[in-house]
N, C-alpha and C. Protein backbone atom coordinates (compact mmCIF):
# COMPACT_ATOMS: atom_id res chain seq x y z
N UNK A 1 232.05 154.80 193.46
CA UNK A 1 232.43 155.08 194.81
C UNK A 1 233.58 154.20 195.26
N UNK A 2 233.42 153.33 194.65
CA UNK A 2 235.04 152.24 195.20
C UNK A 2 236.23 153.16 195.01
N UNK A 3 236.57 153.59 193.92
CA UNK A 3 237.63 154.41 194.08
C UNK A 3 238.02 154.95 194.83
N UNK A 4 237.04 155.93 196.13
CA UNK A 4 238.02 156.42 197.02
C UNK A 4 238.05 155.11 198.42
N UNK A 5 237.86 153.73 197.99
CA UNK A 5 238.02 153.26 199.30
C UNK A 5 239.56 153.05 199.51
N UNK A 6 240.61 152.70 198.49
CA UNK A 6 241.49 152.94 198.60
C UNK A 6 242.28 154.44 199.43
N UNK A 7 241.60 155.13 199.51
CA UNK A 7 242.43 156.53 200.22
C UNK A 7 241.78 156.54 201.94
N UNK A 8 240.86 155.32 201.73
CA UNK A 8 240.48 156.03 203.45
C UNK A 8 240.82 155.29 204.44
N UNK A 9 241.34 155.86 205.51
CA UNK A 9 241.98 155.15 206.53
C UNK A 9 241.27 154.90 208.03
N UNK A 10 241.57 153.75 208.06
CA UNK A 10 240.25 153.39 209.59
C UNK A 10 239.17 152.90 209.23
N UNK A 11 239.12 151.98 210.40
CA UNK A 11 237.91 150.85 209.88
C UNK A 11 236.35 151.48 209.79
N UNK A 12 236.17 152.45 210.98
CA UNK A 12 235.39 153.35 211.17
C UNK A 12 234.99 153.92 209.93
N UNK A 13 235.68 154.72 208.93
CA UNK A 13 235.42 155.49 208.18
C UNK A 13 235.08 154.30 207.20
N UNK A 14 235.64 153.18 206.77
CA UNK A 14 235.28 152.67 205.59
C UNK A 14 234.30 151.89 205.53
N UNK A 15 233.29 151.89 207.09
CA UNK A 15 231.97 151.10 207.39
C UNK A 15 231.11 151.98 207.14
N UNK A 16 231.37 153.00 207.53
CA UNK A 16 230.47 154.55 207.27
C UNK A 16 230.30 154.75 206.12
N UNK A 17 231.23 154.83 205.06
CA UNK A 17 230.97 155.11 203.88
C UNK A 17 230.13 153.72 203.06
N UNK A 18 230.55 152.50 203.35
CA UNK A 18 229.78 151.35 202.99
C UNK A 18 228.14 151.79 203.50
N UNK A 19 228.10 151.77 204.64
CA UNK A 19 226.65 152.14 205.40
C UNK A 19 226.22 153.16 204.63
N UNK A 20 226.61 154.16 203.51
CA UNK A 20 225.90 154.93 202.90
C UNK A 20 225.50 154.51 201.56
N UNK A 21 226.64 153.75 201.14
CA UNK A 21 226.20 153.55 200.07
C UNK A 21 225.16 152.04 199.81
N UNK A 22 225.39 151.32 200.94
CA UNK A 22 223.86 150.21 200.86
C UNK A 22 222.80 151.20 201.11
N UNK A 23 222.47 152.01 201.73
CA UNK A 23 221.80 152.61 202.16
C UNK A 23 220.83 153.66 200.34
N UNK A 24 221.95 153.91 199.77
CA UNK A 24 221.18 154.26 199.01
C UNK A 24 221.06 153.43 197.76
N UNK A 25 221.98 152.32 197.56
CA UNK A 25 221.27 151.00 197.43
C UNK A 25 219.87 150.78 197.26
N UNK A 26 219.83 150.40 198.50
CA UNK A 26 218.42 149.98 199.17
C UNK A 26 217.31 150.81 198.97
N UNK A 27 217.46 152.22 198.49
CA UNK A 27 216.84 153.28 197.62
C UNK A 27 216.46 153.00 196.27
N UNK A 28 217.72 153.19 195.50
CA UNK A 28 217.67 153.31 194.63
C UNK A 28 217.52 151.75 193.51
N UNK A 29 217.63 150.89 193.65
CA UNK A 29 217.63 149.32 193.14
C UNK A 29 215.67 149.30 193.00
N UNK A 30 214.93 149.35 193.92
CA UNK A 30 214.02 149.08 193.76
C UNK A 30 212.83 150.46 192.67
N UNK A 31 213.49 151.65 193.16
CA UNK A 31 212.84 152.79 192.14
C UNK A 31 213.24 152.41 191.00
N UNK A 32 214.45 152.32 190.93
CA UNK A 32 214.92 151.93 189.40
C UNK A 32 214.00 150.86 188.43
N UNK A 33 213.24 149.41 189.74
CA UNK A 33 212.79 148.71 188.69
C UNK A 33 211.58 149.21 188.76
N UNK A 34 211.26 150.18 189.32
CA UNK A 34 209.83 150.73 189.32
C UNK A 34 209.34 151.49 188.25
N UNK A 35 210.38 151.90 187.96
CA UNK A 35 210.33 153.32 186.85
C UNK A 35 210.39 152.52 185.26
N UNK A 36 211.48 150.93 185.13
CA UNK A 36 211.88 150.24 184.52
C UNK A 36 210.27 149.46 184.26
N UNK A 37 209.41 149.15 185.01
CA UNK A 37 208.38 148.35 184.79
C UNK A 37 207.33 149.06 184.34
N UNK A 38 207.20 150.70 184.49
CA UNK A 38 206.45 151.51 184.05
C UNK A 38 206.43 152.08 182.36
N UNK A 39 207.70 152.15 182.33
CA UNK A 39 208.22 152.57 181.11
C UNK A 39 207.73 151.44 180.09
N UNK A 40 207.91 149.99 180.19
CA UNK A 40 207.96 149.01 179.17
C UNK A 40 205.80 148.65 179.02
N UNK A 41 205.63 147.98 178.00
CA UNK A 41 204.23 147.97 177.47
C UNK A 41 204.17 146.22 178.78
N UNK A 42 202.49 146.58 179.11
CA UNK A 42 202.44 145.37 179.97
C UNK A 42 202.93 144.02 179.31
N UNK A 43 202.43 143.70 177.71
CA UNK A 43 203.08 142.12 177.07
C UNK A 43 204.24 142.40 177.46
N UNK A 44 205.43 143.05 177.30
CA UNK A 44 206.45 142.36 177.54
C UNK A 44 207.11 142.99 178.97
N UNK A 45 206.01 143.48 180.18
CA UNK A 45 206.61 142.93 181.39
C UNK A 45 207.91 141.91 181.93
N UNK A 46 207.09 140.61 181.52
CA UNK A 46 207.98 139.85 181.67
C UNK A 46 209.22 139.62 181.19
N UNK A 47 209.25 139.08 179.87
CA UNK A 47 210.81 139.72 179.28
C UNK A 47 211.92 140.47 179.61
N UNK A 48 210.97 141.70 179.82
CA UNK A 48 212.06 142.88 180.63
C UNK A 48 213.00 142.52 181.66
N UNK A 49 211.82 141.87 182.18
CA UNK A 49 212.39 141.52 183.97
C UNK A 49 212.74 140.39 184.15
N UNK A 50 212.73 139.22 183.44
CA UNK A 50 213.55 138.58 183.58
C UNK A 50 214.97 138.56 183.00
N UNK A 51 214.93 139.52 182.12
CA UNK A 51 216.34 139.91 181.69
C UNK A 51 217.15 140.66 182.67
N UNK A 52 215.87 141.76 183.04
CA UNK A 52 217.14 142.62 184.16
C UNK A 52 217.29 141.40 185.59
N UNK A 53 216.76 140.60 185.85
CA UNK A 53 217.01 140.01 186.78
C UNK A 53 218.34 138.96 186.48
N UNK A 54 218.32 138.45 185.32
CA UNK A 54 219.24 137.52 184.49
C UNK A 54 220.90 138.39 184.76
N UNK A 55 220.81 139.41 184.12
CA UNK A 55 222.17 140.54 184.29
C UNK A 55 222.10 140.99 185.53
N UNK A 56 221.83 141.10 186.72
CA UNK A 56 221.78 141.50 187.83
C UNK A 56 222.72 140.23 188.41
N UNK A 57 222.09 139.00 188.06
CA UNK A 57 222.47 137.81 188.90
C UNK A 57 224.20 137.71 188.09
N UNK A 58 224.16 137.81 186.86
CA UNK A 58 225.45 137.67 186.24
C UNK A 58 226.34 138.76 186.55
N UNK A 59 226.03 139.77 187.03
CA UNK A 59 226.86 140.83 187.30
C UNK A 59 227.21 140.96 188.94
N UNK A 60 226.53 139.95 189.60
CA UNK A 60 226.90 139.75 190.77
C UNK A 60 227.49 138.87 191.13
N UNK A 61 227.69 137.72 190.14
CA UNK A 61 228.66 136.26 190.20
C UNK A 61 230.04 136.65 189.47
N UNK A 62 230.04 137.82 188.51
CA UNK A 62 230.96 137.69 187.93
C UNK A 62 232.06 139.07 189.07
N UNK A 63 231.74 139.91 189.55
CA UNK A 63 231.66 140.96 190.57
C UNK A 63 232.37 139.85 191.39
N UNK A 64 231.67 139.07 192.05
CA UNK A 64 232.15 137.88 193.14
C UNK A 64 233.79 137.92 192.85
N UNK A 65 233.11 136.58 191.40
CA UNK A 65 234.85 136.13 190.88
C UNK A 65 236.16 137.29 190.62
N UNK A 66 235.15 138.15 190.18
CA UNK A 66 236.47 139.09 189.77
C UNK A 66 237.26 139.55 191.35
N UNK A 67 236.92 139.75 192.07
CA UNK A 67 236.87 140.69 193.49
C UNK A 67 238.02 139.61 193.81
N UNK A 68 237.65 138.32 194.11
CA UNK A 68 238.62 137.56 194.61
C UNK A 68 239.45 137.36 193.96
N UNK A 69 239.17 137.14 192.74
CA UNK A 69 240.69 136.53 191.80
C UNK A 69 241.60 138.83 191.49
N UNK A 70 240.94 139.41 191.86
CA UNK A 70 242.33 141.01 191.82
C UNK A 70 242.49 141.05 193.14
N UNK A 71 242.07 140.76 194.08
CA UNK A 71 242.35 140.29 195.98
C UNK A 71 243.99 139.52 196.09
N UNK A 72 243.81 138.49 194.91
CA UNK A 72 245.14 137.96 194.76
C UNK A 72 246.34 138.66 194.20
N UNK A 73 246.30 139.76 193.59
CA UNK A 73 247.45 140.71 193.28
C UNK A 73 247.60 141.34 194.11
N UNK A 74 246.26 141.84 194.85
CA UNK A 74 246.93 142.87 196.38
C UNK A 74 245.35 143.20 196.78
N UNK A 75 245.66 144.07 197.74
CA UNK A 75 244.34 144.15 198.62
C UNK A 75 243.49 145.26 197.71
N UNK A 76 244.29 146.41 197.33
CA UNK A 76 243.78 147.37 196.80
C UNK A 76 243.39 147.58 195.17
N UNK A 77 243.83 146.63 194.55
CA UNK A 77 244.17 146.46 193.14
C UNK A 77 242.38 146.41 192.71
N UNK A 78 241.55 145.57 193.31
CA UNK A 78 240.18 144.98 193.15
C UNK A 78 239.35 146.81 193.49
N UNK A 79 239.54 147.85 193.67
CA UNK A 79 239.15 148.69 193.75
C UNK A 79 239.46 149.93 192.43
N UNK A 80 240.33 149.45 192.15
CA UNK A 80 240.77 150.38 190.38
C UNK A 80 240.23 149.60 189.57
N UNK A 81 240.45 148.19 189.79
CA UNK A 81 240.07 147.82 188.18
C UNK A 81 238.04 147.50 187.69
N UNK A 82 238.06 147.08 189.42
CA UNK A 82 236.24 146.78 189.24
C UNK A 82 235.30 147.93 188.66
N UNK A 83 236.18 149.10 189.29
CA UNK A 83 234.97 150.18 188.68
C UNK A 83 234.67 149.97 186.95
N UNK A 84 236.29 150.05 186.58
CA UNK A 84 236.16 149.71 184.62
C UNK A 84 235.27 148.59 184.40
N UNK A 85 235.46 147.63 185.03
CA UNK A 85 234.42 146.26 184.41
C UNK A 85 233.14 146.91 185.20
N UNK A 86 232.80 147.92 185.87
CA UNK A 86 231.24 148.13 186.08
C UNK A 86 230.60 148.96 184.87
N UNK A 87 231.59 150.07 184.31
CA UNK A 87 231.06 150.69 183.57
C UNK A 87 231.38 149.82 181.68
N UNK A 88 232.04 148.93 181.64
CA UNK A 88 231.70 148.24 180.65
C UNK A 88 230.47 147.69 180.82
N UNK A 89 229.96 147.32 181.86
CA UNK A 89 229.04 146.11 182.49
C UNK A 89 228.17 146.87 182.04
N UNK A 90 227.67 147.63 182.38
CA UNK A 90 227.03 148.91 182.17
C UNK A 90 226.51 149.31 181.11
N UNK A 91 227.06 149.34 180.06
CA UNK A 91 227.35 149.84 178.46
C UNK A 91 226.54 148.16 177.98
N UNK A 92 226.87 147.35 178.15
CA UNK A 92 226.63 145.69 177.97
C UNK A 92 225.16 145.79 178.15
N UNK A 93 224.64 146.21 179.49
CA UNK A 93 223.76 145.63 179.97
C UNK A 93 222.45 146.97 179.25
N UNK A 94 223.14 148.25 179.27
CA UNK A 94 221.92 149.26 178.39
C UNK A 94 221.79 148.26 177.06
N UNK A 95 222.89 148.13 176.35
CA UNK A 95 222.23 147.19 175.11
C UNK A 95 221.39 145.89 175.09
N UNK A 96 221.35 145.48 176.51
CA UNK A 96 220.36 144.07 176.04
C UNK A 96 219.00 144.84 176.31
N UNK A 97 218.88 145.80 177.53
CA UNK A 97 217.66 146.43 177.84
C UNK A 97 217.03 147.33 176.63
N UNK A 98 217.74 147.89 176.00
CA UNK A 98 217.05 148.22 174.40
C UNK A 98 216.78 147.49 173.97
N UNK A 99 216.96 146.14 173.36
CA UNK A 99 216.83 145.28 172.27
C UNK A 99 215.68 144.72 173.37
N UNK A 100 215.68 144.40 174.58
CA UNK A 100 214.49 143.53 175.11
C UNK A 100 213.70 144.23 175.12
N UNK A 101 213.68 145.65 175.33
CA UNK A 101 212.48 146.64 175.19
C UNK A 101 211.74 146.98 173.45
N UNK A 102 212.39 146.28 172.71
CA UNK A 102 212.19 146.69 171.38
C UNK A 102 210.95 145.06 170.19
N UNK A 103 210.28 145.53 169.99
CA UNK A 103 208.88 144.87 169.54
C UNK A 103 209.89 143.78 168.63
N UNK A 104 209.75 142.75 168.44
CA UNK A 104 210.25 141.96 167.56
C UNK A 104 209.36 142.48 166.06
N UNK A 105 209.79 142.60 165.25
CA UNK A 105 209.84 142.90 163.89
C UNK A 105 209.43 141.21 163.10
N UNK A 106 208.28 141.43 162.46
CA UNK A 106 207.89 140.34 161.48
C UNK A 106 207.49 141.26 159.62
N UNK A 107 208.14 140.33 158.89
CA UNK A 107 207.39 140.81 157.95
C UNK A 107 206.16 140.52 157.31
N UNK A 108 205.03 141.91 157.02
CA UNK A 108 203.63 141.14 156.72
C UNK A 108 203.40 140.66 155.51
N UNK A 109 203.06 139.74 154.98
CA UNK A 109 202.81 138.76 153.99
C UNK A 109 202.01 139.39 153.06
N UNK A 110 200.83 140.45 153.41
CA UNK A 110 200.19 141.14 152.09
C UNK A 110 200.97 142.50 152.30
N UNK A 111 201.64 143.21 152.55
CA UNK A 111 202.05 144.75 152.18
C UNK A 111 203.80 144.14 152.08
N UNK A 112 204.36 143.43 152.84
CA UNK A 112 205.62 143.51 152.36
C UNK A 112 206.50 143.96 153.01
N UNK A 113 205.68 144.96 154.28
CA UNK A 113 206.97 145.64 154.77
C UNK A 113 206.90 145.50 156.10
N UNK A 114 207.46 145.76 156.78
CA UNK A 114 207.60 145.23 158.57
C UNK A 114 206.58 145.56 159.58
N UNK A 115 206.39 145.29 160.31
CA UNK A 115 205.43 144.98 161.37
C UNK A 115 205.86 144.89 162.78
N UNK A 116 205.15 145.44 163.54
CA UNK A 116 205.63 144.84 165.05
C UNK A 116 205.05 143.70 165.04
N UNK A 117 204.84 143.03 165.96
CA UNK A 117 204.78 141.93 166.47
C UNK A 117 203.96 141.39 167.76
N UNK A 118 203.09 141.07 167.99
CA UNK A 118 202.20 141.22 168.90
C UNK A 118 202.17 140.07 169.70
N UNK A 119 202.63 140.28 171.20
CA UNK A 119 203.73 138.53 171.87
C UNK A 119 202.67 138.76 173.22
N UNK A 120 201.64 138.64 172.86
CA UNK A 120 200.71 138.62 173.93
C UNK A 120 200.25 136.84 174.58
């Protein structure tokens, strides 16, 4: 949605469109970890979520820095380039949530061949 904040004119319109999109924000952030906490096995609850909480916090410090340091090329510049670092961010952050969702692998000592792992 940043992309079209660059085209809209008036303060009016670009509070309105902010006001929609916290709005479904404020929707959608918490279903997401709802659906996210349902999906994963209760042992590794935790794991999960402190990971997605870990990349949440890093993607909001780094969001910060970036915003201000493309602010300094121009006002509008921080609206083309953030979307690309969201959807890298993005791509980054599905891969740690697979691998944290995924049983650590041991090998068993009488058959030889792999095993989940039981982190209770």
């Amino acid at each position: 949605m940043a992309l079209i904040y660059p085209s809209l004119h008036g303060i009016v319109v670009v509070m309105s469109v902010g006001a929609v999109e916290a709005i479904a924000i404020a929707f959608a952030a918490p279903a997401a970890n709802a659906q996210l906490m349902e999906s994963v096995a209760a042992a590794r609850r935790g794991r999960v979520q402190s990971t997605l909480l870990s990349v949440e916090s890093g993607a909001q410090a780094i969001g910060a820095l970036s915003g201000g340091l493309l602010f300094s090329f121009g006002p509008g510049v921080r609206f083309y380039v953030r979307p690309g670092l969201g959807f890298v961010g993005a791509a980054l952050a599905t891969l740690v949530f697979v691998s944290a969702g995924r049983a650590p692998q041991r090998l068993d000592a009488e058959t030889g061949s792999a095993a989940s792992a039981d982190l209770n």
